[in-house]
C-alpha atoms as a PDB file:
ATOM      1  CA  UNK A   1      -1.426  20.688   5.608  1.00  0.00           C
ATOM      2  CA  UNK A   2      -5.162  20.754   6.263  1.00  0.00           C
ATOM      3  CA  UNK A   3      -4.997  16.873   4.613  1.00  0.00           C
ATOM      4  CA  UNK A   4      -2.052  15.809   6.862  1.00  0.00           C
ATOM      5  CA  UNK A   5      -3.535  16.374   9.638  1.00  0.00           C
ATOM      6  CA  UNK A   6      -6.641  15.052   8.998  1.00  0.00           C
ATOM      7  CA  UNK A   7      -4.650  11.494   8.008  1.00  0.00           C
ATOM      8  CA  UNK A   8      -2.638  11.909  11.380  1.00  0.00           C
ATOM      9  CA  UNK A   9      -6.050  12.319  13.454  1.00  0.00           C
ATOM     10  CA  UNK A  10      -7.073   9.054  11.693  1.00  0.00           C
ATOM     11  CA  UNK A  11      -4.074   7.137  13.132  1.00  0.00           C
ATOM     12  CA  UNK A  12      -5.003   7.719  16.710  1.00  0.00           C
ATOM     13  CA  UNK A  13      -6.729   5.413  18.208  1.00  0.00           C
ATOM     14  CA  UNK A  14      -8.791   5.601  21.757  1.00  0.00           C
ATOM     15  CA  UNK A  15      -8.396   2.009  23.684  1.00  0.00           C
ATOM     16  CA  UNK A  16     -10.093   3.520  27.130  1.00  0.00           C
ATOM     17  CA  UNK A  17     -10.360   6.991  28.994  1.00  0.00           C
ATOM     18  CA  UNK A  18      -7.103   8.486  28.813  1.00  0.00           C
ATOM     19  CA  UNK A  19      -5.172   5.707  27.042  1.00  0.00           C
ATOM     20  CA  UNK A  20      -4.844   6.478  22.919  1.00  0.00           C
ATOM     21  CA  UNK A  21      -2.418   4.492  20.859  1.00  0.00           C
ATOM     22  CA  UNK A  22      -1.420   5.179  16.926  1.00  0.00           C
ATOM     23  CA  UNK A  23      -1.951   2.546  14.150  1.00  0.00           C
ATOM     24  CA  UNK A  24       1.614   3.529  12.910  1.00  0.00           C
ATOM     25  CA  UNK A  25       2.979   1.556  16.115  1.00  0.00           C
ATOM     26  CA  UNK A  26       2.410  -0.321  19.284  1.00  0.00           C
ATOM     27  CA  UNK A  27       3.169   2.482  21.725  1.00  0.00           C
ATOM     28  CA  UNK A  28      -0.037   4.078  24.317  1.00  0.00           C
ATOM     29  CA  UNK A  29      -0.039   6.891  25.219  1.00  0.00           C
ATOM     30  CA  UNK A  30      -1.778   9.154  27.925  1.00  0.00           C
ATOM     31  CA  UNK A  31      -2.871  12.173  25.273  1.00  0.00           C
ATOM     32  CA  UNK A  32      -3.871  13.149  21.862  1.00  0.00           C
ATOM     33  CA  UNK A  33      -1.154  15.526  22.052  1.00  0.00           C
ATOM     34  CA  UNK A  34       1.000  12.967  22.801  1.00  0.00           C
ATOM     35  CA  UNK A  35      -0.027  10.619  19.634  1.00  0.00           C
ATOM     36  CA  UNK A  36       0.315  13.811  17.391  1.00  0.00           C
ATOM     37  CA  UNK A  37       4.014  14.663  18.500  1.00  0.00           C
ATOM     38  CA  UNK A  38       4.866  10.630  18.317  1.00  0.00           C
ATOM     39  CA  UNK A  39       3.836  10.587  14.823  1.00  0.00           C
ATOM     40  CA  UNK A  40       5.649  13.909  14.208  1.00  0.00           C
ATOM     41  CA  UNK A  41       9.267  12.967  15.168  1.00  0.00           C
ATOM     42  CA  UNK A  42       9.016   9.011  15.428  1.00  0.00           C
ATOM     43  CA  UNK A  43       6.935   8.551  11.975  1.00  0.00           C
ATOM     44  CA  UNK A  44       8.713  10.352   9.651  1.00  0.00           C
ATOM     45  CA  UNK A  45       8.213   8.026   6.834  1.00  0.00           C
ATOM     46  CA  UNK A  46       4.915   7.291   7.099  1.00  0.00           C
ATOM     47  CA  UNK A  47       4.345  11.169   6.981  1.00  0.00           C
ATOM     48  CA  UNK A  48       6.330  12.017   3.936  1.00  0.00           C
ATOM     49  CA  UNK A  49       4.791   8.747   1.889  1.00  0.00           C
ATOM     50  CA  UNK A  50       1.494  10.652   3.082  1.00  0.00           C
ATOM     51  CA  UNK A  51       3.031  13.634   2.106  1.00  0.00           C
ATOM     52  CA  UNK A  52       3.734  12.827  -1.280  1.00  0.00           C
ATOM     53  CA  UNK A  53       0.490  11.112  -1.928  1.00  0.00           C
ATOM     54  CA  UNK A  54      -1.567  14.837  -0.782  1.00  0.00           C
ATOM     55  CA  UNK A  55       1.214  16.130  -3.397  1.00  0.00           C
ATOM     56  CA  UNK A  56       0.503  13.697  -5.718  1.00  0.00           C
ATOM     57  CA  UNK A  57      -3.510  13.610  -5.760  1.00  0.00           C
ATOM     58  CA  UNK A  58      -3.199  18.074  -5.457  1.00  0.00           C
ATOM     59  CA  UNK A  59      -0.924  17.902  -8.390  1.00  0.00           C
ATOM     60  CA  UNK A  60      -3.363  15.491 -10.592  1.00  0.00           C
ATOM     61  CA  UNK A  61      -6.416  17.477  -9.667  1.00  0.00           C
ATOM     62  CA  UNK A  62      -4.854  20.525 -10.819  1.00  0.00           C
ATOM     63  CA  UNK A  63      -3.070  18.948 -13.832  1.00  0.00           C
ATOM     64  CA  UNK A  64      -6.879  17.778 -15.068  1.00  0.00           C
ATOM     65  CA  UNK A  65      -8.433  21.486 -14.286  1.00  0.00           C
ATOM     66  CA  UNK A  66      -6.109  22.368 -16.919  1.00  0.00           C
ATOM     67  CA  UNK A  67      -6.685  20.096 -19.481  1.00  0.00           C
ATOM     68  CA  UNK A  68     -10.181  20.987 -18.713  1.00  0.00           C
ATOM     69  CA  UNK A  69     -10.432  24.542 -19.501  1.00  0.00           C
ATOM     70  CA  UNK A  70      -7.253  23.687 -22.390  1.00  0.00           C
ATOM     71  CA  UNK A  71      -9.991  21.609 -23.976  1.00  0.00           C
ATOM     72  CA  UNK A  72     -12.716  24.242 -23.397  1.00  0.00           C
ATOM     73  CA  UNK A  73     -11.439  26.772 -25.114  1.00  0.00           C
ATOM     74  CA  UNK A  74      -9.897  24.595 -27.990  1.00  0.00           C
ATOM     75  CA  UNK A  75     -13.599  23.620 -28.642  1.00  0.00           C
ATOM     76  CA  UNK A  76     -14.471  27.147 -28.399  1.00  0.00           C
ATOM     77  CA  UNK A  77     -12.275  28.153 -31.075  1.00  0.00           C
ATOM     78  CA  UNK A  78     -12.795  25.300 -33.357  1.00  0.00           C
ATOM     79  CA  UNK A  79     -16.752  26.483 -33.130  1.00  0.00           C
ATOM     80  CA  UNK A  80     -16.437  30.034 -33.884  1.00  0.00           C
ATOM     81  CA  UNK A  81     -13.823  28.628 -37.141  1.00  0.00           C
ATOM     82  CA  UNK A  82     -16.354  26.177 -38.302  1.00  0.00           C
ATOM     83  CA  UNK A  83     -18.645  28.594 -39.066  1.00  0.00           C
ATOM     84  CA  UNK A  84     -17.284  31.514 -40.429  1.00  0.00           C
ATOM     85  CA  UNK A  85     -20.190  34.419 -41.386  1.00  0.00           C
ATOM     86  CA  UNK A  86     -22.760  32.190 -39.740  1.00  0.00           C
ATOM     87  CA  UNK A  87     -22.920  35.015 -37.168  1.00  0.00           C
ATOM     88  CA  UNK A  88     -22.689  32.559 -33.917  1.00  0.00           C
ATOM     89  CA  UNK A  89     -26.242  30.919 -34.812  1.00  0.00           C
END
């Protein structure tokens, strides 16, 4: 969520005091507030292809974590099985 709306604040756009438009359309508005809820309700597809990249790139980090630690501890074993007797030195 915290990554949504960090994308969503980077779609407003400030054109003079109380005048903000959002690079998902042509429309102005008089608010931030305003921009968020347009993008909300009116930009549903552009949220969930946002969506699903978040989803994607949280689901790859942790996917890699785990081949990480996976590959940590097979190197762990093979070490203490290479060296049977040799007491860890």
């Amino acid at each position: 969520a915290r990554e949504l709306d960090a994308w969503m604040q980077t779609c407003i756009i400030r054109h003079e005091e109380n005048r903000y438009g959002c690079t998902l359309s042509p429309k102005l508005f008089i608010g931030v507030e305003y921009v968020l809820k347009h993008i909300k309700t009116k930009q549903q597809p552009a949220m969930e292809a946002q969506r699903d990249k978040i989803c994607d790139a949280i689901y790859l980090d942790n996917y890699l974590a785990a081949a990480r630690v996976e590959d940590a501890e097979t190197r762990r074993r093979n070490k203490g099985a290479s060296a049977p007797g040799a007491g860890g030195v």
